[in-house]
C-alpha atoms as a PDB file:
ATOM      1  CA  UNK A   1     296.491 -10.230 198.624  1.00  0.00           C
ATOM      2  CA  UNK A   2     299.777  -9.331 197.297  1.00  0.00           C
ATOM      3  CA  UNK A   3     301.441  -6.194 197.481  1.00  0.00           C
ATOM      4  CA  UNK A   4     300.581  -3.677 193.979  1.00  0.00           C
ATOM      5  CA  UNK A   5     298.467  -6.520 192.393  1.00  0.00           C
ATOM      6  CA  UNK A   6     294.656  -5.959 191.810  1.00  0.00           C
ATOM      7  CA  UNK A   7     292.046  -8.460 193.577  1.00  0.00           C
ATOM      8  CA  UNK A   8     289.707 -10.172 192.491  1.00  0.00           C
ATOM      9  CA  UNK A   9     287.383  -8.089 194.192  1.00  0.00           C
ATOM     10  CA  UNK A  10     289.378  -5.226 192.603  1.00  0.00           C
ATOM     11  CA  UNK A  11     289.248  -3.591 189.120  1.00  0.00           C
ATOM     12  CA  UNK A  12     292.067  -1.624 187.469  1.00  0.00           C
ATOM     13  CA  UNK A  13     290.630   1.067 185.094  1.00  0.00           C
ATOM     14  CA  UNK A  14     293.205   2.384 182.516  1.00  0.00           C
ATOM     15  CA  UNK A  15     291.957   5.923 181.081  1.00  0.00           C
ATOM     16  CA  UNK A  16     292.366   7.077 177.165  1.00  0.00           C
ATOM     17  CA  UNK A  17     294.814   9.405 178.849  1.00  0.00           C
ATOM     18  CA  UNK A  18     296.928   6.826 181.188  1.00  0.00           C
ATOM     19  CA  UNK A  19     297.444   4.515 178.156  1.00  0.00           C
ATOM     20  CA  UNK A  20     298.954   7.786 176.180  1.00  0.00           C
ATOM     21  CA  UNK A  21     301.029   8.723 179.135  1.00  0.00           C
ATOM     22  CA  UNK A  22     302.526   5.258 179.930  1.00  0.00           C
ATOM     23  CA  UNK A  23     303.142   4.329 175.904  1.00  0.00           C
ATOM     24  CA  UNK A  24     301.174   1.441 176.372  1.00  0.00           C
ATOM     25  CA  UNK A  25     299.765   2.757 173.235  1.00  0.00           C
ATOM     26  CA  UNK A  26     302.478   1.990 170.746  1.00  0.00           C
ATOM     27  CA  UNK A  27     303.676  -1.443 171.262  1.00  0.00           C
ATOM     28  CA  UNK A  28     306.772  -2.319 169.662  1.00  0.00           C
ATOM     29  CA  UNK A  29     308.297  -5.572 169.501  1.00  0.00           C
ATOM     30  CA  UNK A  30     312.128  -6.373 170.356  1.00  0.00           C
ATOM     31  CA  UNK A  31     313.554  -8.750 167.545  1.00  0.00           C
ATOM     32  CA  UNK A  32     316.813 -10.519 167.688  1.00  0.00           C
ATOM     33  CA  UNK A  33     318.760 -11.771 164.606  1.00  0.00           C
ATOM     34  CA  UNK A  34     320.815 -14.671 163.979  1.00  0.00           C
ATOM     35  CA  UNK A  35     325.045 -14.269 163.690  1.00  0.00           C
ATOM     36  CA  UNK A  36     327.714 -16.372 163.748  1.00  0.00           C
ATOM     37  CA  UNK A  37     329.779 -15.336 166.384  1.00  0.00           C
ATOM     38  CA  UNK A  38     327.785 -14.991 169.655  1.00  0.00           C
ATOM     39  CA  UNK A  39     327.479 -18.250 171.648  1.00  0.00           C
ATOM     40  CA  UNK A  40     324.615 -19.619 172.600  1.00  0.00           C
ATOM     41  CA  UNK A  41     325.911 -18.831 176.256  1.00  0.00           C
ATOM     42  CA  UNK A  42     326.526 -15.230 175.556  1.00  0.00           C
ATOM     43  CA  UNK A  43     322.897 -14.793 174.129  1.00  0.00           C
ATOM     44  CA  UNK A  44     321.467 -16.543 177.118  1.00  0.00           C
ATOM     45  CA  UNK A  45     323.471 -14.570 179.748  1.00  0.00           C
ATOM     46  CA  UNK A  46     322.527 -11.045 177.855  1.00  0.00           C
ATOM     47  CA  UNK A  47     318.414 -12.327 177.893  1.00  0.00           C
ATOM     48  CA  UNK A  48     318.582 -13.035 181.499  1.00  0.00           C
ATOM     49  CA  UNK A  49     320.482  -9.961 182.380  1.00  0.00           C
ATOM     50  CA  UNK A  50     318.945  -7.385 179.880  1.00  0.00           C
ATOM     51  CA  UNK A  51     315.927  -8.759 179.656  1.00  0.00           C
ATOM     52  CA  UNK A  52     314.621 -10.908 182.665  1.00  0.00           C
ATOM     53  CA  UNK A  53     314.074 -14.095 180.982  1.00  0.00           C
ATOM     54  CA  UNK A  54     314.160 -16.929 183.151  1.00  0.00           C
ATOM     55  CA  UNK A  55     316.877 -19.458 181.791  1.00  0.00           C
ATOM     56  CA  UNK A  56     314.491 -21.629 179.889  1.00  0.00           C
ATOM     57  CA  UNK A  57     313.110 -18.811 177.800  1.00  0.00           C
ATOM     58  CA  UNK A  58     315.991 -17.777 177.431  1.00  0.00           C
ATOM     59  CA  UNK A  59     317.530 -20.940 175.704  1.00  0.00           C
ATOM     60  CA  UNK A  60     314.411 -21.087 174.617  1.00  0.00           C
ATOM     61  CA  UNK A  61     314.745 -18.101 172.285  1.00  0.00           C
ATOM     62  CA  UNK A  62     318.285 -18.283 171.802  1.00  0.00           C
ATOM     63  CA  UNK A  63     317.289 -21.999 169.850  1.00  0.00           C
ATOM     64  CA  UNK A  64     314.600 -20.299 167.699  1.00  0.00           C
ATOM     65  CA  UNK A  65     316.829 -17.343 166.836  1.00  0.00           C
ATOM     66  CA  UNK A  66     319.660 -19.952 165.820  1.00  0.00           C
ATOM     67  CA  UNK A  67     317.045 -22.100 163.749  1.00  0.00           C
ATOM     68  CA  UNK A  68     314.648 -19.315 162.724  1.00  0.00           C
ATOM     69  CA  UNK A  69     317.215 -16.436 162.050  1.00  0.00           C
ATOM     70  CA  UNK A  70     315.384 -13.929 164.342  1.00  0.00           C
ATOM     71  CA  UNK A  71     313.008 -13.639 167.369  1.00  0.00           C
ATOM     72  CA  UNK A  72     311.255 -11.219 168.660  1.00  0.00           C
ATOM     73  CA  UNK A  73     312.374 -11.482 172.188  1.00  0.00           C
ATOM     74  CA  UNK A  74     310.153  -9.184 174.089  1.00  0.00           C
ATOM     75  CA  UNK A  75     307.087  -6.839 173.255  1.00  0.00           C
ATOM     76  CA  UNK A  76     306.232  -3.696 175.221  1.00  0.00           C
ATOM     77  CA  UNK A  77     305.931   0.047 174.867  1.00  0.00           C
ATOM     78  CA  UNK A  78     308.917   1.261 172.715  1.00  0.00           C
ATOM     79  CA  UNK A  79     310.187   3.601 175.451  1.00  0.00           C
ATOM     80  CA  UNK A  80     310.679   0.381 177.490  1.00  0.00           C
ATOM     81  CA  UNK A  81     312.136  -1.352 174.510  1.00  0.00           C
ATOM     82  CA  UNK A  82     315.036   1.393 173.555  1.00  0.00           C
ATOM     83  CA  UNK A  83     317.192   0.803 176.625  1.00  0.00           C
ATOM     84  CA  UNK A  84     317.158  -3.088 176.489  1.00  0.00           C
ATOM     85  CA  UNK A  85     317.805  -2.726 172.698  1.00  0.00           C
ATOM     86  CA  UNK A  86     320.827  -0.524 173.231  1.00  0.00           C
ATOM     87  CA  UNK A  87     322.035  -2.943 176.073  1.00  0.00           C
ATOM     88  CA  UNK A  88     321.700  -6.003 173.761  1.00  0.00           C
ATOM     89  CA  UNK A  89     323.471  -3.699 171.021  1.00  0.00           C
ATOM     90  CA  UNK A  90     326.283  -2.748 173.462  1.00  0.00           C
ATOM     91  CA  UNK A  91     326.715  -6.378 174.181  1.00  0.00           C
ATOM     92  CA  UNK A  92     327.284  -7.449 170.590  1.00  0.00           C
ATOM     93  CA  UNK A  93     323.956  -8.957 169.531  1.00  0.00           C
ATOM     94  CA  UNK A  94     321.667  -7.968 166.517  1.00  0.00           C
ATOM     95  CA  UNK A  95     318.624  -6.117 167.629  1.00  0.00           C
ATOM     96  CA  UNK A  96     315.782  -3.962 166.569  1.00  0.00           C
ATOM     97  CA  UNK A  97     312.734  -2.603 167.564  1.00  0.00           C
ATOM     98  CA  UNK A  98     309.711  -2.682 165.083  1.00  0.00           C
ATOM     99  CA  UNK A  99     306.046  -1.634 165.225  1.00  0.00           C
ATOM    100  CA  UNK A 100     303.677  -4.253 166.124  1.00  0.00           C
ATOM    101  CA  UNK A 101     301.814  -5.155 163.528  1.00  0.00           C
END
């Protein structure tokens, strides 16, 4: 059994309450748009960094952001989201957060 991970013998239980407290809740998603003077390199670098993406999601989403115009590039509580928004920001890439749908 690994360290912090659940069994299969083992059930995690989420209360009403611990889904409030942890924002799991409201769900946002992390989009990133399309411009014409961030490398494909640069983008790549700031998903791994910022964002944990392995290098092939990473290229991955840099190619459908470049093709597409946007991505959304991760999806998780918006408290989780603001900081890795701002990062992506600070590094010179086009992002928002939006509501999941």
């Amino acid at each position: 059994m690994q360290y912090g991970h659940p069994s299969e013998e083992e059930e995690v239980v989420l209360l009403e309450e611990d889904l409030e407290d942890s924002g799991i809740g409201d769900l946002a998603q992390l989009i990133v748009y399309n411009d014409d003077y961030n490398t494909f390199d640069w983008v790549i670098k700031c998903f791994m960094e910022v964002l944990s993406h392995t290098l092939e999601q990473s290229e991955q989403l840099a190619l459908i952001i470049h093709t597409k115009g946007k991505a959304t590039v991760k999806t998780a509580p918006k408290s989780v989201l603001q900081p890795k928004k701002d990062a992506l920001v600070d590094r010179g890439l086009s992002a928002v957060i939006e509501d999941c749908a």
